[in-house]
C-alpha atoms as a PDB file:
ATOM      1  CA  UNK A   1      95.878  34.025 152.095  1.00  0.00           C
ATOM      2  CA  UNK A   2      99.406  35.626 153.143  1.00  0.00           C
ATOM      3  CA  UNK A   3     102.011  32.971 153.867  1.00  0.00           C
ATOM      4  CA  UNK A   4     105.195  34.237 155.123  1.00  0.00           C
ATOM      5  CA  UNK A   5     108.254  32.847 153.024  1.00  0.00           C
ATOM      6  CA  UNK A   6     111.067  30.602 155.309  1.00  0.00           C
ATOM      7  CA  UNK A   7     114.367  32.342 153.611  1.00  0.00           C
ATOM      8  CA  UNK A   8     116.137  30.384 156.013  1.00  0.00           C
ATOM      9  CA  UNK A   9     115.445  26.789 155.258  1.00  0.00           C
ATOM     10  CA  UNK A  10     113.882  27.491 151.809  1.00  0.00           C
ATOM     11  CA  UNK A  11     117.112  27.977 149.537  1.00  0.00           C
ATOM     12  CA  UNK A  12     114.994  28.290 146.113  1.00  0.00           C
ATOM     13  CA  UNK A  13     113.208  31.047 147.539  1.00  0.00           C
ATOM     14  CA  UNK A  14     116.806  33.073 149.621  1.00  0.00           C
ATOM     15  CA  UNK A  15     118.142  32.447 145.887  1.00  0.00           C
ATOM     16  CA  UNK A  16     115.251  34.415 144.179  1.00  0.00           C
ATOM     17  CA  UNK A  17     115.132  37.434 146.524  1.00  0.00           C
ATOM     18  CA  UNK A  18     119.224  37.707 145.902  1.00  0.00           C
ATOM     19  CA  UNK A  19     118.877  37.453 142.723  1.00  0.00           C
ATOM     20  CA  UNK A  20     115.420  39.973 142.154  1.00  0.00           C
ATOM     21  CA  UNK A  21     117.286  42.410 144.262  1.00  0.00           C
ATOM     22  CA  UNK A  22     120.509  41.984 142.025  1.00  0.00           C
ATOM     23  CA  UNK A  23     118.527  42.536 139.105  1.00  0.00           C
ATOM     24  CA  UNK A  24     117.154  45.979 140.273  1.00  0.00           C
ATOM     25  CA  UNK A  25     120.325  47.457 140.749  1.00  0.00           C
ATOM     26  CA  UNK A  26     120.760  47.402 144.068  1.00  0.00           C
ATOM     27  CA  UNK A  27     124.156  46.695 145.923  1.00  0.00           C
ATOM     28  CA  UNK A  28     124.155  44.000 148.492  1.00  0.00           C
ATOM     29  CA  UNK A  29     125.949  43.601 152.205  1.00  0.00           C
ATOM     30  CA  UNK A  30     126.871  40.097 152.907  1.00  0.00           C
ATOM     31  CA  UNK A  31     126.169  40.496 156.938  1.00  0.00           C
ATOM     32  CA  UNK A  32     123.394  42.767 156.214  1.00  0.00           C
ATOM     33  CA  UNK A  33     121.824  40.381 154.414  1.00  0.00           C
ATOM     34  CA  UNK A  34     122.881  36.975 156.755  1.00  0.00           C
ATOM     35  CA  UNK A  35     121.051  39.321 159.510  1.00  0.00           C
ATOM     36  CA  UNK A  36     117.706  39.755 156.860  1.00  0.00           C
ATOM     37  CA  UNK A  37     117.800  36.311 156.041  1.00  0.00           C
ATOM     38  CA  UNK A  38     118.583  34.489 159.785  1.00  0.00           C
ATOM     39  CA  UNK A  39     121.755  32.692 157.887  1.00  0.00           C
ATOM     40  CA  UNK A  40     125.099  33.119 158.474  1.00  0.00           C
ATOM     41  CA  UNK A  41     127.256  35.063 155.818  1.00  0.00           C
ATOM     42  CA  UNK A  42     129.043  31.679 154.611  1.00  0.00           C
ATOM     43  CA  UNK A  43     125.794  30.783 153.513  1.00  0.00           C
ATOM     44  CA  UNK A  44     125.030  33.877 152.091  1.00  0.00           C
ATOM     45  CA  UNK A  45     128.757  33.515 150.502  1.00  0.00           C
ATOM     46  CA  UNK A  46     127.378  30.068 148.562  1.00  0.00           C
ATOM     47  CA  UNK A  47     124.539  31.853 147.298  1.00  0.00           C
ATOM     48  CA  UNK A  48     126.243  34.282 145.864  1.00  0.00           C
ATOM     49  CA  UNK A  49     128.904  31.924 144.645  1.00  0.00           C
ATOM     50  CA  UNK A  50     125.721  30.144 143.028  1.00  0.00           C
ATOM     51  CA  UNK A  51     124.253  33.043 141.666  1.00  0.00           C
ATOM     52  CA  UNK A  52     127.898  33.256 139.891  1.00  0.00           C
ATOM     53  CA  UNK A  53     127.969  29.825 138.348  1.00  0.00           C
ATOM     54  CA  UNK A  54     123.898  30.275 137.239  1.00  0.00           C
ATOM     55  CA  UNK A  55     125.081  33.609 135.010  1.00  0.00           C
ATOM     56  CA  UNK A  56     127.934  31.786 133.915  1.00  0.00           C
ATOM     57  CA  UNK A  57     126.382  28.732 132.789  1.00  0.00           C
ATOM     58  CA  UNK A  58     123.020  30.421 130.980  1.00  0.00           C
ATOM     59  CA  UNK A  59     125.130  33.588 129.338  1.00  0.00           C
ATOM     60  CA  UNK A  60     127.227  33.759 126.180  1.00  0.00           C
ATOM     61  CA  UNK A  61     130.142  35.223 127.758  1.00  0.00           C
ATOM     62  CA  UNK A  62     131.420  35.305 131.357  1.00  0.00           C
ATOM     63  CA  UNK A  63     131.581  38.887 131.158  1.00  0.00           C
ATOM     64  CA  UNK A  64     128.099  39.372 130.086  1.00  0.00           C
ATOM     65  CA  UNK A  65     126.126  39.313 133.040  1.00  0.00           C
ATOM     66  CA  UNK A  66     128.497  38.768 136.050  1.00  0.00           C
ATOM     67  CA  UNK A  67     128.537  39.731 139.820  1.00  0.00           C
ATOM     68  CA  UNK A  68     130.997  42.199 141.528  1.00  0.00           C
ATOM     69  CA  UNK A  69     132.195  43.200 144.667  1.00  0.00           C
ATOM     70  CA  UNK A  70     132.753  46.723 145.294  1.00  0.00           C
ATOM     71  CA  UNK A  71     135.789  46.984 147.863  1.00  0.00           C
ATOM     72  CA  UNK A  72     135.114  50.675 148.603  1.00  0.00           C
ATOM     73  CA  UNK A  73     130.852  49.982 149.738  1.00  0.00           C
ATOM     74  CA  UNK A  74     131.534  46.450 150.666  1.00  0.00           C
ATOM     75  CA  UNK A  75     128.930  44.804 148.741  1.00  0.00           C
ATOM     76  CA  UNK A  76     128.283  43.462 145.953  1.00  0.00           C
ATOM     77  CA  UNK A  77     125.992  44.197 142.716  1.00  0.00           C
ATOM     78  CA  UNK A  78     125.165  42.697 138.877  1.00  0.00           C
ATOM     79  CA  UNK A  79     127.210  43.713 136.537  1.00  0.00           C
ATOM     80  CA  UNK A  80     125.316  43.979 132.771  1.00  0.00           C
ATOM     81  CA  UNK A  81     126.966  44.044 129.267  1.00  0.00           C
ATOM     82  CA  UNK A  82     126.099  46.919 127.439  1.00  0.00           C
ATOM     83  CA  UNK A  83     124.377  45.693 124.097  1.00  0.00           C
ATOM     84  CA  UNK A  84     121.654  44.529 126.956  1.00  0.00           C
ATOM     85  CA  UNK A  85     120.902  47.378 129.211  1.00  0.00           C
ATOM     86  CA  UNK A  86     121.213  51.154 128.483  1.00  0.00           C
ATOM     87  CA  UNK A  87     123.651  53.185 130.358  1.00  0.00           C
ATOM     88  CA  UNK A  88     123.007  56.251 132.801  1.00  0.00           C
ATOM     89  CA  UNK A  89     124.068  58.697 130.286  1.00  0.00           C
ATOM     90  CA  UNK A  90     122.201  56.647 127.388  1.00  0.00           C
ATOM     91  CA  UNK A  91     118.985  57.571 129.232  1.00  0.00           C
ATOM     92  CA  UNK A  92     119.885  60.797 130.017  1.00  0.00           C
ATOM     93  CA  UNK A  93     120.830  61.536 126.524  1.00  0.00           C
ATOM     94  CA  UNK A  94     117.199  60.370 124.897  1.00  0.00           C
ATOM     95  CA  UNK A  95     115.406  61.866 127.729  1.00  0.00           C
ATOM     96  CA  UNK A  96     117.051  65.282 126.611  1.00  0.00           C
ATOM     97  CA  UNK A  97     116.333  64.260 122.957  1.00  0.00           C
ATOM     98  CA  UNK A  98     112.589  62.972 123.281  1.00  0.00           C
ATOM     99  CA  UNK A  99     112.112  66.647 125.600  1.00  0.00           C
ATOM    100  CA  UNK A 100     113.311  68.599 122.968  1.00  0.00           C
ATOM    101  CA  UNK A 101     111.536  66.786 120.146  1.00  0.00           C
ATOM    102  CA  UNK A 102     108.004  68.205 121.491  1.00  0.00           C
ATOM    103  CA  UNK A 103     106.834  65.537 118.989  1.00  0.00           C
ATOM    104  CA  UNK A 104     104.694  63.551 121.365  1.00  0.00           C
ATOM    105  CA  UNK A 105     101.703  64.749 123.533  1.00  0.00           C
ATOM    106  CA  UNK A 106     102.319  64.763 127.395  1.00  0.00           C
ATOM    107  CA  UNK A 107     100.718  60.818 128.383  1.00  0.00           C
ATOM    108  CA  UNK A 108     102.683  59.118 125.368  1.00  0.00           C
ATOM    109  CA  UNK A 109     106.134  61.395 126.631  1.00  0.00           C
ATOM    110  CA  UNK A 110     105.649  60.366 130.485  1.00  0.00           C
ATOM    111  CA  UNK A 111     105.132  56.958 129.576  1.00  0.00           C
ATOM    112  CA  UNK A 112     107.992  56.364 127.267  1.00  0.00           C
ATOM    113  CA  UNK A 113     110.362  58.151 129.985  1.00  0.00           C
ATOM    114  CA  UNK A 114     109.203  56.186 132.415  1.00  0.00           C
ATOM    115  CA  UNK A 115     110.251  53.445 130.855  1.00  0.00           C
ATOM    116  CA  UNK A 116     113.429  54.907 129.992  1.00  0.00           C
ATOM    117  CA  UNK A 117     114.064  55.397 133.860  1.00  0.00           C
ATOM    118  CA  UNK A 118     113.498  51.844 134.517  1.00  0.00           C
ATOM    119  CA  UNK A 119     116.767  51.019 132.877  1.00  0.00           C
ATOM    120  CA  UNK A 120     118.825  53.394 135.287  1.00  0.00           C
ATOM    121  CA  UNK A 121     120.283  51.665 138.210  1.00  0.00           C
ATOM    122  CA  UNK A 122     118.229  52.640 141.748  1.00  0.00           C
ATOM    123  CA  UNK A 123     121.560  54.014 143.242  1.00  0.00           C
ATOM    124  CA  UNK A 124     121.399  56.761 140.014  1.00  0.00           C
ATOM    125  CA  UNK A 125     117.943  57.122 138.780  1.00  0.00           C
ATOM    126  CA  UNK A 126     117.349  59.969 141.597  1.00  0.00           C
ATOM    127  CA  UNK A 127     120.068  61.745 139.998  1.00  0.00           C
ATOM    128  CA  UNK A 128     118.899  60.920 136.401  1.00  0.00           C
ATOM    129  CA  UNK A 129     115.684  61.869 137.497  1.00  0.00           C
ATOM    130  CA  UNK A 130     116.655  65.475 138.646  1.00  0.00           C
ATOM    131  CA  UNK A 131     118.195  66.466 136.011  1.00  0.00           C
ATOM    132  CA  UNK A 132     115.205  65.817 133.431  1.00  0.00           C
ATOM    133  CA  UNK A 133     111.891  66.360 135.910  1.00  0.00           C
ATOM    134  CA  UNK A 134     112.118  70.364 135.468  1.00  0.00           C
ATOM    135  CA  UNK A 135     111.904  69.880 131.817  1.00  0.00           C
ATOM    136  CA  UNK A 136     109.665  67.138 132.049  1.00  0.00           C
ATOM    137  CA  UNK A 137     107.263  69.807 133.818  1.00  0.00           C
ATOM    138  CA  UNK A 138     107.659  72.088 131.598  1.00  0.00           C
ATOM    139  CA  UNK A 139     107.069  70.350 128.463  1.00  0.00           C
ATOM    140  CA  UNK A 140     104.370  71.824 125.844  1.00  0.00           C
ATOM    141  CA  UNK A 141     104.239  69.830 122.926  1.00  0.00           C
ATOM    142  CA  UNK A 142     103.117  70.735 119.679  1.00  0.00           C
ATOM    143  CA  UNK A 143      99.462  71.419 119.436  1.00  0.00           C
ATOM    144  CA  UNK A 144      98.060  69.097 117.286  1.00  0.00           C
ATOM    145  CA  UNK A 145      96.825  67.429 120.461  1.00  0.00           C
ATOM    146  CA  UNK A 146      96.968  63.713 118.486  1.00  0.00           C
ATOM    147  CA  UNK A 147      98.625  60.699 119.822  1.00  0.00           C
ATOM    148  CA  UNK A 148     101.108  59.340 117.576  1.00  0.00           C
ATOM    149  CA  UNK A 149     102.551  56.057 118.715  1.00  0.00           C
ATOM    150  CA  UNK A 150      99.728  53.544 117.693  1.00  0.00           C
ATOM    151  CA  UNK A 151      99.582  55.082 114.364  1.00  0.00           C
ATOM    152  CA  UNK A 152     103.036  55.327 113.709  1.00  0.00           C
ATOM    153  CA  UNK A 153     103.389  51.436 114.430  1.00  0.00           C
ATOM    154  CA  UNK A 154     100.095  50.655 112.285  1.00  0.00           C
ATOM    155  CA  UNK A 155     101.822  53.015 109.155  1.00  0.00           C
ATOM    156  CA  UNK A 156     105.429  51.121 110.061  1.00  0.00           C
ATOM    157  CA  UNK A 157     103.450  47.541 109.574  1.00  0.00           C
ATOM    158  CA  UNK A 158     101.832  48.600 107.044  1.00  0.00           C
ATOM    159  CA  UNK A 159     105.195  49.441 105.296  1.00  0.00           C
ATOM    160  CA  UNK A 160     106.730  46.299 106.155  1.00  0.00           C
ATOM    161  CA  UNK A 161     103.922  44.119 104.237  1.00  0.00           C
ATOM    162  CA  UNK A 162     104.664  46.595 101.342  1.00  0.00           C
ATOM    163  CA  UNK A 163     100.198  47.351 101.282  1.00  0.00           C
ATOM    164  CA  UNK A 164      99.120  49.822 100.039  1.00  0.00           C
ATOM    165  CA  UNK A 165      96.512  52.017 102.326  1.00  0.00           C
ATOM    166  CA  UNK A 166      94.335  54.446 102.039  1.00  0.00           C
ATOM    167  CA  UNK A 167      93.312  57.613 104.414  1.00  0.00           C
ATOM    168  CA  UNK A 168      91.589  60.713 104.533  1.00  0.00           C
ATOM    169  CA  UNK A 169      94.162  63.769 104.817  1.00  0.00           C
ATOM    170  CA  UNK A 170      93.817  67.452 106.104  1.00  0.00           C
ATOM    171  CA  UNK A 171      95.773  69.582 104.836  1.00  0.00           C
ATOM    172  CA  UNK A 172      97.180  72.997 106.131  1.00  0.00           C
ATOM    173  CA  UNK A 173      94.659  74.685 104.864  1.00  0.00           C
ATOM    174  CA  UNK A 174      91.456  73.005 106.820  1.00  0.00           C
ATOM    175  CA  UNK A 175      90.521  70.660 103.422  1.00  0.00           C
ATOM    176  CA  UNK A 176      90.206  66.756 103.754  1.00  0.00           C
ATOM    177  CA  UNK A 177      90.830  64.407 101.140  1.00  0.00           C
ATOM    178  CA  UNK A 178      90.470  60.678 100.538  1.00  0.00           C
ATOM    179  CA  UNK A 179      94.418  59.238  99.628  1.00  0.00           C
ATOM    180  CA  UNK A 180      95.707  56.506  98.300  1.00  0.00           C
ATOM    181  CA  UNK A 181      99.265  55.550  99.222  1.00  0.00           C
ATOM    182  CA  UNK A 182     102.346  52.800  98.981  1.00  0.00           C
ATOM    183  CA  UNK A 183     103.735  53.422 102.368  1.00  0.00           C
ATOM    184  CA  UNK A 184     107.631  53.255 102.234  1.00  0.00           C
ATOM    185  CA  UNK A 185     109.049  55.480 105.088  1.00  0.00           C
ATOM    186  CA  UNK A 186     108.325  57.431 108.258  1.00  0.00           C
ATOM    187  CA  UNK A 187     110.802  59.947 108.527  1.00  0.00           C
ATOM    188  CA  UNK A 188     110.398  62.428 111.838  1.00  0.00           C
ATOM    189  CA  UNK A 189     112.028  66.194 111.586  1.00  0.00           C
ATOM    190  CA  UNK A 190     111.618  69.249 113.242  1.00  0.00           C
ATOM    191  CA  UNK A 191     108.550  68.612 115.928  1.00  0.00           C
ATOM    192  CA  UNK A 192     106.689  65.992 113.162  1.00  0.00           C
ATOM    193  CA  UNK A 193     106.953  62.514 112.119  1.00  0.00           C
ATOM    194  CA  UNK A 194     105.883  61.949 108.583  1.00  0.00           C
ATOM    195  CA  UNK A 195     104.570  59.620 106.189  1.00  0.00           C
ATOM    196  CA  UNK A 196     106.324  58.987 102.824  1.00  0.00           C
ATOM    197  CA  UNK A 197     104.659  57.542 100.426  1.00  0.00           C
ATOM    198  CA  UNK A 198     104.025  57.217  96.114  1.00  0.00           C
ATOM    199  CA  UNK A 199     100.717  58.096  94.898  1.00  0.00           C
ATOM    200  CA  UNK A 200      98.910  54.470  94.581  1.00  0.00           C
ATOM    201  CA  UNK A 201      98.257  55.767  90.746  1.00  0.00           C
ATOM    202  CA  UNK A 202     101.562  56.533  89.808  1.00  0.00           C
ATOM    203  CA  UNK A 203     100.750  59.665  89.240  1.00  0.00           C
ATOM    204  CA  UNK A 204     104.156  61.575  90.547  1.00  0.00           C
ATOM    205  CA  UNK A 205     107.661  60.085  90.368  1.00  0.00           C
ATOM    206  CA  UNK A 206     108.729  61.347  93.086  1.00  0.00           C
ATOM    207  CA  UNK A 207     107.631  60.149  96.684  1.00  0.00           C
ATOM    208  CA  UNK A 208     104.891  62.036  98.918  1.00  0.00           C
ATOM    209  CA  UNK A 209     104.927  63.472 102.078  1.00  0.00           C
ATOM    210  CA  UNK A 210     101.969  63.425 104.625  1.00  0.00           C
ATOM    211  CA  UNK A 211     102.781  64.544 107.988  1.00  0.00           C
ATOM    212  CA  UNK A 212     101.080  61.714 110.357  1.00  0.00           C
ATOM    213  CA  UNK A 213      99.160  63.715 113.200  1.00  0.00           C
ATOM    214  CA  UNK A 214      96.585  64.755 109.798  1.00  0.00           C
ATOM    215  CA  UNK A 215      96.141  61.342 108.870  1.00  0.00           C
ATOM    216  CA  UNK A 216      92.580  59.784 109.736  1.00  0.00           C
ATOM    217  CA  UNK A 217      90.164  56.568 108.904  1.00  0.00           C
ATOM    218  CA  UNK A 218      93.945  53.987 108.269  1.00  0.00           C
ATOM    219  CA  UNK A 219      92.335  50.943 105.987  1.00  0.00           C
ATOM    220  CA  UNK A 220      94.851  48.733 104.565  1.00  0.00           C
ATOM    221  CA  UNK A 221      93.480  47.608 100.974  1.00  0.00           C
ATOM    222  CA  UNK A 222      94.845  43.663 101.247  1.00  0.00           C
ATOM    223  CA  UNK A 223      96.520  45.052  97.836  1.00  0.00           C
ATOM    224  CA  UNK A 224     100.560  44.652  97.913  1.00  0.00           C
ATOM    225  CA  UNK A 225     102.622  46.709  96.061  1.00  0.00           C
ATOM    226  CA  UNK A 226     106.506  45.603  94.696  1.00  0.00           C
ATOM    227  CA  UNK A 227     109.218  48.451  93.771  1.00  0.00           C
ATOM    228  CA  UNK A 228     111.875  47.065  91.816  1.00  0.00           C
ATOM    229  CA  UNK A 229     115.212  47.027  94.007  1.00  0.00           C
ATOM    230  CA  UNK A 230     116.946  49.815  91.420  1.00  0.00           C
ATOM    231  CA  UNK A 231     114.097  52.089  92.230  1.00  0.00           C
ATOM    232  CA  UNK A 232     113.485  51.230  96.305  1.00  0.00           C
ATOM    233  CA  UNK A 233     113.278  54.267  98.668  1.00  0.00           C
ATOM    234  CA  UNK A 234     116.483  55.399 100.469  1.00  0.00           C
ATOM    235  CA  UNK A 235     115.830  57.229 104.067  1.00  0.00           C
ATOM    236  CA  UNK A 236     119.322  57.962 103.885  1.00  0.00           C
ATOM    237  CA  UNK A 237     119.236  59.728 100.709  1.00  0.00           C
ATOM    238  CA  UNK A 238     115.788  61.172 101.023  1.00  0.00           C
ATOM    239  CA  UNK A 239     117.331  62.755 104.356  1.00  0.00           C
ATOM    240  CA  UNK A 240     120.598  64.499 102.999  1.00  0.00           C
ATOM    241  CA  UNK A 241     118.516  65.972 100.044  1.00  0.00           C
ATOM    242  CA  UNK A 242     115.023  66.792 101.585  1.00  0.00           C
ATOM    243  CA  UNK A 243     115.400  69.324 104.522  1.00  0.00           C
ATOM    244  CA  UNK A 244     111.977  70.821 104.635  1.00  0.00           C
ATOM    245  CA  UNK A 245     109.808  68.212 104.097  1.00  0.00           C
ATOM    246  CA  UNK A 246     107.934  69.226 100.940  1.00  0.00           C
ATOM    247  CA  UNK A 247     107.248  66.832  97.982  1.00  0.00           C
ATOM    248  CA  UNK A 248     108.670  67.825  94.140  1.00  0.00           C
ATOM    249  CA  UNK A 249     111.283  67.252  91.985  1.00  0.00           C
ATOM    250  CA  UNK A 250     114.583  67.219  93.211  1.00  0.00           C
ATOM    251  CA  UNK A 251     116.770  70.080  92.175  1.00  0.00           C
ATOM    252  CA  UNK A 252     120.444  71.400  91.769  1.00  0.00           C
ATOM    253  CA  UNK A 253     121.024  74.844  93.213  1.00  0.00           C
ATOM    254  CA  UNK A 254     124.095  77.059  93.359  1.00  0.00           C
ATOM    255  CA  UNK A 255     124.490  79.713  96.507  1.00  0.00           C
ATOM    256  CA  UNK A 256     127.040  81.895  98.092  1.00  0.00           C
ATOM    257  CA  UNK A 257     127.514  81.593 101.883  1.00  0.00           C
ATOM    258  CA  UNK A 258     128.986  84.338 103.766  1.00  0.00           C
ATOM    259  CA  UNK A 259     129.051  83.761 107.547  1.00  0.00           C
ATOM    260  CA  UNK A 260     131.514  83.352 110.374  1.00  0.00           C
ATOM    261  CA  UNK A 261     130.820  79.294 110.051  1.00  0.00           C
ATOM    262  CA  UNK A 262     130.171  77.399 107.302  1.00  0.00           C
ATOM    263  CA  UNK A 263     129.587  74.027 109.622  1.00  0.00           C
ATOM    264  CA  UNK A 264     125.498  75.245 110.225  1.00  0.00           C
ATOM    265  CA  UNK A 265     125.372  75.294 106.392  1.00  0.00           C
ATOM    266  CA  UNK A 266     127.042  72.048 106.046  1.00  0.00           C
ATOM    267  CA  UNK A 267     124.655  70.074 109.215  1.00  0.00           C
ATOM    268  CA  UNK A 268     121.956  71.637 107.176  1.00  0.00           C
ATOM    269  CA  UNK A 269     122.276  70.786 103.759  1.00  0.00           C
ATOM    270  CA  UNK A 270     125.147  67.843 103.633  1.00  0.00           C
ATOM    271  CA  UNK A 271     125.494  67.193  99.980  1.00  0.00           C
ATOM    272  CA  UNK A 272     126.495  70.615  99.764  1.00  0.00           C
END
């Protein structure tokens, strides 16, 4: 049953539509809203001043969450610390990153940049929008044709409760086999996220890599694994010495670079 809402003699429910509106970005007109509302703009002025002492008193910090007036539209808007909400060039930025990637099949990409749009003001997310939509149409990911973000979060739990798992594997050449692993990083370069892992048998010394689109049948064992802290893995590390994401022992090399920049050399390789 539709019940229309009193804004004028219901406070509670003038307060809520102020503040919903707020929240979505969009900037408010004090006698464009007395009109909406049947009030007069004093009593839109208390609301507002309400609204004010409501962020104040349920917010760390004053400046946190506040509301402004801007002098130059003549209205006013909500005004969110940064640590909270991502900025208009934030989104742009991992929009452009996430594009570029081509890690994730078309669905999981729209999905996650939707998302990423919702944090763009109203007033900009046209704009925003724009600039990424051309891009966004002519996306072709990689063709492994798998979706990646359950199993990436299953592998990532997985890791966290330091169990070991096991998996069947296809490897480049076509050939399946069974594998099992103590999960201790997913690491994502050039189009792929991978797996990295030690042989359950302690077979190698040196960590695995599986890239996680082959990965099938996930079963976590129950069986925990420890690695001393001396010994634990370092993404960090792993990422400065490991630029091509095969498995071995690590190696010192010598070279001679001759080039008009030696910066591409260093972004690649930076313990060089």
């Amino acid at each position: 049953m539709y019940l229309s809402i009193d804004y004028r003699g219901n406070k509670g429910f003038r307060l809520l539509s102020i503040y919903e509106r707020l929240n979505k970005g969009e900037l408010l007109i004090k006698d464009k809203m007395a009109i909406e509302f049947n009030v007069s703009e004093k009593t839109i002025q208390r609301d507002i001043d309400d609204l004010r002492a409501y962020l104040s008193e349920t917010h760390f910090s004053e400046t946190e969450v506040f509301i402004k007036y801007d002098k130059s539209k003549g209205g006013y808007y909500l005004v969110r610390f940064e640590r909270e909400w991502l900025t208009n060039e934030e989104v742009l930025a991992l929009c452009k990153i996430l594009l570029e990637s081509r890690a994730f099949q078309k669905e999981e990409l729209n999905g996650i940049i939707e998302k990423l749009m919702s944090q763009v003001v109203p007033n900009d997310r046209k704009t925003v929008n724009d600039i990424v939509k051309n891009e966004l149409f002519q996306y072709i990911p990689v063709k492994h044709n798998k979706k990646l973000l359950s199993p990436i979060w299953e592998l990532s739990q997985f890791i966290c409760k330091q169990e070991i798992i096991t998996f069947a594997y296809t490897r480049q050449d076509g050939i399946a086999k069974s594998r099992t692993v103590k999960p201790v990083s997913i690491i994502f370069s050039e189009f792929y996220f991978y797996l990295i892992g030690f042989m359950a048998d302690d077979s190698k010394d040196f960590p695995t890599i599986f890239r996680i689109n082959r990965i099938a049948n996930l079963i976590g064992t129950k069986q925990n694994f420890n690695i001393p802290y001396k010994d634990k893995f370092n993404d960090g590390e792993f990422r400065k010495r490991v630029q091509f994401m095969y498995s071995g022992e690590l190696r010192r090399i010598m070279f001679e670079f001759k080039g008009p920049s030696i910066e591409a050399v260093l972004d690649r390789l930076p313990t060089a």
